[in-house]
C-alpha atoms as a PDB file:
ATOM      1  CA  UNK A   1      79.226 137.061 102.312  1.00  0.00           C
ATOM      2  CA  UNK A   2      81.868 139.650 102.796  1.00  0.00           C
ATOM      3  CA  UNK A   3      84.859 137.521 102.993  1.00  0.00           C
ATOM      4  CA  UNK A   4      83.641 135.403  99.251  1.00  0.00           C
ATOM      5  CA  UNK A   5      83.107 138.863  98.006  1.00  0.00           C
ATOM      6  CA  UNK A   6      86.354 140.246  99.361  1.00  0.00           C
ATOM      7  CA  UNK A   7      88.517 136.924  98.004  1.00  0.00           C
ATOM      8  CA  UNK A   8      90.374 137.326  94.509  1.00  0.00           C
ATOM      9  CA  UNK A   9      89.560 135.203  91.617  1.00  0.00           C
ATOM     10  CA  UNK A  10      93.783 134.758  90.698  1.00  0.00           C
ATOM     11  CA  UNK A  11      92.871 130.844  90.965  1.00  0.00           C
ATOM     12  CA  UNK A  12      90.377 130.767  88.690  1.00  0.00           C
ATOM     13  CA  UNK A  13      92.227 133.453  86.238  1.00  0.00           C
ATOM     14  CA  UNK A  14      95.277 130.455  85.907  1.00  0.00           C
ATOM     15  CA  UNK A  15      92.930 128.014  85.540  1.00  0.00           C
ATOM     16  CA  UNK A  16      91.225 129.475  82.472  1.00  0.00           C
ATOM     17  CA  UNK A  17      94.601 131.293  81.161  1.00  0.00           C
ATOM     18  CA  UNK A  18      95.411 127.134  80.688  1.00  0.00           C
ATOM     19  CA  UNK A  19      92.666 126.346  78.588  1.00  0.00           C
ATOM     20  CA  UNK A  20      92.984 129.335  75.936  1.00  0.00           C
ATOM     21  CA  UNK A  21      94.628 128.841  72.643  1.00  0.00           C
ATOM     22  CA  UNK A  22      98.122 131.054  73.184  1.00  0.00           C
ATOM     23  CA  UNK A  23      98.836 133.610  69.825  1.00  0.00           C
ATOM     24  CA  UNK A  24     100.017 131.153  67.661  1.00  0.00           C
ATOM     25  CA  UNK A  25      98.106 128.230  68.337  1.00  0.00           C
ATOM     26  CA  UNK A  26      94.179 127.285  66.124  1.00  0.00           C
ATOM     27  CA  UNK A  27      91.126 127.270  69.000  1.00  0.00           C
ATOM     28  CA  UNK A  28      90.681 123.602  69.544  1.00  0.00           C
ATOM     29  CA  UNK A  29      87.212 123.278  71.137  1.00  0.00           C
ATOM     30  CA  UNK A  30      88.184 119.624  72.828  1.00  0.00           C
ATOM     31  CA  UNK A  31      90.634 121.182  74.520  1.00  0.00           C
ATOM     32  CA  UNK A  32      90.022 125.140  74.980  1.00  0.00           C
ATOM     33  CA  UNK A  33      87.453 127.116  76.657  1.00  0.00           C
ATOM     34  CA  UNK A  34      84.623 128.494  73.618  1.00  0.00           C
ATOM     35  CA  UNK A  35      83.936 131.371  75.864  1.00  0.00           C
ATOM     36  CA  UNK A  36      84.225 132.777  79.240  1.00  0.00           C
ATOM     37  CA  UNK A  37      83.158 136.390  81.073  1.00  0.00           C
ATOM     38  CA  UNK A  38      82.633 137.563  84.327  1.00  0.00           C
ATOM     39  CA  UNK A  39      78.984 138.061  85.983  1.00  0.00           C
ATOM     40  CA  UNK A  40      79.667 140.734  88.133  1.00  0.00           C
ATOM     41  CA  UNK A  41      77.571 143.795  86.040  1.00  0.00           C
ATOM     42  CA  UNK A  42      75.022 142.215  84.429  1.00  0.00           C
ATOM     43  CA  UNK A  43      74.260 139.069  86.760  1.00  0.00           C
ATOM     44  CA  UNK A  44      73.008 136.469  84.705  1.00  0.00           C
ATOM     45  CA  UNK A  45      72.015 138.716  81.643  1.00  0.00           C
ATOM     46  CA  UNK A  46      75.267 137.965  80.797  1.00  0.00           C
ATOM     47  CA  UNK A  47      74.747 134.586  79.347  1.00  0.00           C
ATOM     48  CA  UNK A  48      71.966 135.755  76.953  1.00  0.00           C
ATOM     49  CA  UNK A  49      74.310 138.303  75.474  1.00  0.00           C
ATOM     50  CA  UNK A  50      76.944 135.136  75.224  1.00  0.00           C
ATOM     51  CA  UNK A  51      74.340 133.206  73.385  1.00  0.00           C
ATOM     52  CA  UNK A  52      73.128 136.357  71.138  1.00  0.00           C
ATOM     53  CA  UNK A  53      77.259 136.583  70.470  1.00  0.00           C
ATOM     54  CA  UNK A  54      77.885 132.686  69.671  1.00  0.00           C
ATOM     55  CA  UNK A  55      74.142 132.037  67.943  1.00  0.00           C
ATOM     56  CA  UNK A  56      73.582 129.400  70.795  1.00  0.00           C
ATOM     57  CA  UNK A  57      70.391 127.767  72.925  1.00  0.00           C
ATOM     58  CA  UNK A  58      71.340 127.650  76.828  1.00  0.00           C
ATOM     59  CA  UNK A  59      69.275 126.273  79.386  1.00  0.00           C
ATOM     60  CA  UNK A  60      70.112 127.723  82.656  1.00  0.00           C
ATOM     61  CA  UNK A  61      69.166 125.349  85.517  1.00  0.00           C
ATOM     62  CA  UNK A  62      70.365 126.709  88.545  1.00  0.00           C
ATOM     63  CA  UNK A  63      70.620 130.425  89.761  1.00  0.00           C
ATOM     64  CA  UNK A  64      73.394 130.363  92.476  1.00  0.00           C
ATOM     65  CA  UNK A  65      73.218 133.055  94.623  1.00  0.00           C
ATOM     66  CA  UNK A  66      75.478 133.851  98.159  1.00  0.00           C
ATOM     67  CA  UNK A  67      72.092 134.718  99.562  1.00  0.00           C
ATOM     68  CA  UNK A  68      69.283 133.801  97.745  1.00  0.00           C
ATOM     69  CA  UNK A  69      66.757 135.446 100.910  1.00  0.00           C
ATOM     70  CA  UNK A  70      68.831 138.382 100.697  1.00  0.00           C
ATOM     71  CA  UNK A  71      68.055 138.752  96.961  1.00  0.00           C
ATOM     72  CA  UNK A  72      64.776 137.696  96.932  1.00  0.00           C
ATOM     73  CA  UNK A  73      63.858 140.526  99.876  1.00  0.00           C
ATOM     74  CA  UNK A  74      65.757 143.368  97.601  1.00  0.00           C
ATOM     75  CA  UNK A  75      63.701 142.348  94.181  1.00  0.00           C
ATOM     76  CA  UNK A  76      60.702 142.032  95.901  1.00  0.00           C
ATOM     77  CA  UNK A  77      60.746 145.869  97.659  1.00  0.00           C
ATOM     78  CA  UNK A  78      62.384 147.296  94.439  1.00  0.00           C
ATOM     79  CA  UNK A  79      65.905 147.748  96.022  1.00  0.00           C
ATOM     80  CA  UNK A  80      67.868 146.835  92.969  1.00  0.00           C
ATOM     81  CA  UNK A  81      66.507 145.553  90.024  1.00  0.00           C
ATOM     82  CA  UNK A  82      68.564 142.883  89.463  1.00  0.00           C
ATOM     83  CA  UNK A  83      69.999 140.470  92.416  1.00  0.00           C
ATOM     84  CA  UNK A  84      71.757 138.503  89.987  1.00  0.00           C
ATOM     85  CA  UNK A  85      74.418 141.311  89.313  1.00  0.00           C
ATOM     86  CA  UNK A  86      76.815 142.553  91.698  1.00  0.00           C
ATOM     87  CA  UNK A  87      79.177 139.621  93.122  1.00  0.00           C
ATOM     88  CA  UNK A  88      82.518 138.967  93.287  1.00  0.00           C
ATOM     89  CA  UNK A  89      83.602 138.096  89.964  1.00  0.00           C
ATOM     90  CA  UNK A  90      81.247 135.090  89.672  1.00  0.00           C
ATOM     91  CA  UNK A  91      82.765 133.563  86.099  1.00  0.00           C
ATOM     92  CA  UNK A  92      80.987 131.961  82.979  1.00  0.00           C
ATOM     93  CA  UNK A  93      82.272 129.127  81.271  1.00  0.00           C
ATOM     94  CA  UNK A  94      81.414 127.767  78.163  1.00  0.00           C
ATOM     95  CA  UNK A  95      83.031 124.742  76.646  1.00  0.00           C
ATOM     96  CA  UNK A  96      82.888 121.585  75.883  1.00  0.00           C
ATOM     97  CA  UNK A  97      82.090 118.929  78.506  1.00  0.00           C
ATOM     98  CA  UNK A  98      85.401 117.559  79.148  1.00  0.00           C
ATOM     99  CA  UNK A  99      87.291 120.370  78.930  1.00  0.00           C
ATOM    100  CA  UNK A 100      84.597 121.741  82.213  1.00  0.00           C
ATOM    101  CA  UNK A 101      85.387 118.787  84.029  1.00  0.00           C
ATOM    102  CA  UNK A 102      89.034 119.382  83.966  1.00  0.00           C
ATOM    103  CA  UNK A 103      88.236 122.852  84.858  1.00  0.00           C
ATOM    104  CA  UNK A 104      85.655 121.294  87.781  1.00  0.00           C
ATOM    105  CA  UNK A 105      88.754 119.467  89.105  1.00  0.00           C
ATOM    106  CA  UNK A 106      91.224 121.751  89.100  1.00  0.00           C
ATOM    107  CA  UNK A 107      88.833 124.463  90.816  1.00  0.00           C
ATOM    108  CA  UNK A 108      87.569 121.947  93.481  1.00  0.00           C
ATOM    109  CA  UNK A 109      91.931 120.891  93.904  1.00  0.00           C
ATOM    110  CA  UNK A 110      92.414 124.547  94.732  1.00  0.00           C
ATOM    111  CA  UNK A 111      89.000 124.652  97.479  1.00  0.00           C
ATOM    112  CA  UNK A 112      86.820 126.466  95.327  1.00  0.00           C
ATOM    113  CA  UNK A 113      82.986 125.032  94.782  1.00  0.00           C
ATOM    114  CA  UNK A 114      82.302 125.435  90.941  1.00  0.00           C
ATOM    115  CA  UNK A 115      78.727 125.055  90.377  1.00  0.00           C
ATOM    116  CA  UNK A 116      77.480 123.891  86.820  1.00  0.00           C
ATOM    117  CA  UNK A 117      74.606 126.423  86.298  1.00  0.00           C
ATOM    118  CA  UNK A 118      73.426 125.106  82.431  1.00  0.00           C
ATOM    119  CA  UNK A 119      74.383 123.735  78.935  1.00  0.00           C
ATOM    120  CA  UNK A 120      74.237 124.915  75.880  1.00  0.00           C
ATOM    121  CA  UNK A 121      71.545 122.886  73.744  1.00  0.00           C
ATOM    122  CA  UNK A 122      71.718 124.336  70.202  1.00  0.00           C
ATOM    123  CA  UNK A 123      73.642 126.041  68.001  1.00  0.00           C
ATOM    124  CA  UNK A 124      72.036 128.173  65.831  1.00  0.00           C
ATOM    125  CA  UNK A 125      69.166 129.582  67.251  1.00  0.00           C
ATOM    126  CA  UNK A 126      69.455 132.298  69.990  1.00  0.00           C
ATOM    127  CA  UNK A 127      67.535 131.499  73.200  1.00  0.00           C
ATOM    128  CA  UNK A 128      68.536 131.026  76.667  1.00  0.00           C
ATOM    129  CA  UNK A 129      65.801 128.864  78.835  1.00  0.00           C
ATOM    130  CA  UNK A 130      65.893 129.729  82.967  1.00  0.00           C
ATOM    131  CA  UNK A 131      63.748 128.455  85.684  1.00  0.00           C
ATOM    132  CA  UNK A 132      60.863 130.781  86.721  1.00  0.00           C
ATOM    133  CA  UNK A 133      62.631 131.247  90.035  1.00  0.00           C
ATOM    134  CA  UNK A 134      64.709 134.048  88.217  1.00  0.00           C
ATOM    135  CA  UNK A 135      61.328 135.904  88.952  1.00  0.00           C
ATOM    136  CA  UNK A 136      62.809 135.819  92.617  1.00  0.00           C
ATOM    137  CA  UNK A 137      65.518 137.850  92.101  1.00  0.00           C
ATOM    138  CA  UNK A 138      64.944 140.301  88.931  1.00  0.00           C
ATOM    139  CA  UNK A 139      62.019 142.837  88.815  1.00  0.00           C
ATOM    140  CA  UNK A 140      63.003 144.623  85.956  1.00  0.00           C
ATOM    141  CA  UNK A 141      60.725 143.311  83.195  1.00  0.00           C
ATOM    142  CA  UNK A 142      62.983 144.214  80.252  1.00  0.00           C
ATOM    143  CA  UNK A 143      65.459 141.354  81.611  1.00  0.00           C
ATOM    144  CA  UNK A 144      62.968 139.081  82.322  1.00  0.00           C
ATOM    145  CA  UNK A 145      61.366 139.332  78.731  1.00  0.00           C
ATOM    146  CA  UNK A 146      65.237 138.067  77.460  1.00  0.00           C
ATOM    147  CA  UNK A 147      64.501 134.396  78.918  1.00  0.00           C
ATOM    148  CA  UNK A 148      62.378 131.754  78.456  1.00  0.00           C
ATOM    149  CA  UNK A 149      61.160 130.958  81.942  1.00  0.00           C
ATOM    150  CA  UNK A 150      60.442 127.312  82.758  1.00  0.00           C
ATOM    151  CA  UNK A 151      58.968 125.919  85.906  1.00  0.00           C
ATOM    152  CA  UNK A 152      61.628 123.663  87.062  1.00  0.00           C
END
């Protein structure tokens, strides 16, 4: 865990810096990145404030974790209230689907392991769908009430 946590993100910074319209150049959404932020403070809060920002429906699907036990164990005795915060940088991407499997490539090319976590299902309407497993790993209520838990 220490050694992901202690790597830089520098890969994954070029990677995106690619796929963003430069100054003088129209967003292009078959080609740039709609929106991207790191994880690190708010764990996976973060993409319910990205669909509240961009009026969107997500459905998370997975919740990866370095160590889902040890996250579970610090929810569960009220350690930290949410295990989902607090890693290295872990970054959000939201665009279209073939500009994320460029991305996927590229990321895998330089021997990271990206890990699709959800789509985006509507625009519109503000709601971000998670698996009930996200019980695991956040006991404060006030985030939990933010998602739509599913059993998965």
């Amino acid at each position: 865990i220490i050694d992901a946590m202690a790597r830089p993100n520098i890969e994954v910074a070029r990677i995106i810096e690619k796929r963003l319209p430069h100054l003088d150049e129209d967003y292009d959404p078959e080609r740039h990145i709609a929106a991207t932020t790191d994880v690190t403070g708010p764990g996976i809060y973060v993409i319910k404030e990205l669909a509240e920002l961009s009026k969107t429906s997500i459905r998370i699907e997975k919740i990866p974790l370095l160590s889902p036990e040890l996250s579970e164990f610090a929810t569960r005795n009220y350690i930290i209230p949410n295990a989902t915060a607090g890693t290295n940088g872990a970054i959000v991407i939201i665009a279209k689907p073939r500009v994320i499997d460029e991305i996927e490539g590229e990321l895998r090319e330089k021997g990271e392991e990206p890990i699709r976590i959800g789509r985006v299902i509507a625009k519109g309407e503000t709601r971000v769908a998670a698996p009930s497993t996200l019980k695991k790993y956040i006991a404060a209520k006030a985030y939990l009430k933010e998602f739509d838990l599913y059993e998965a």
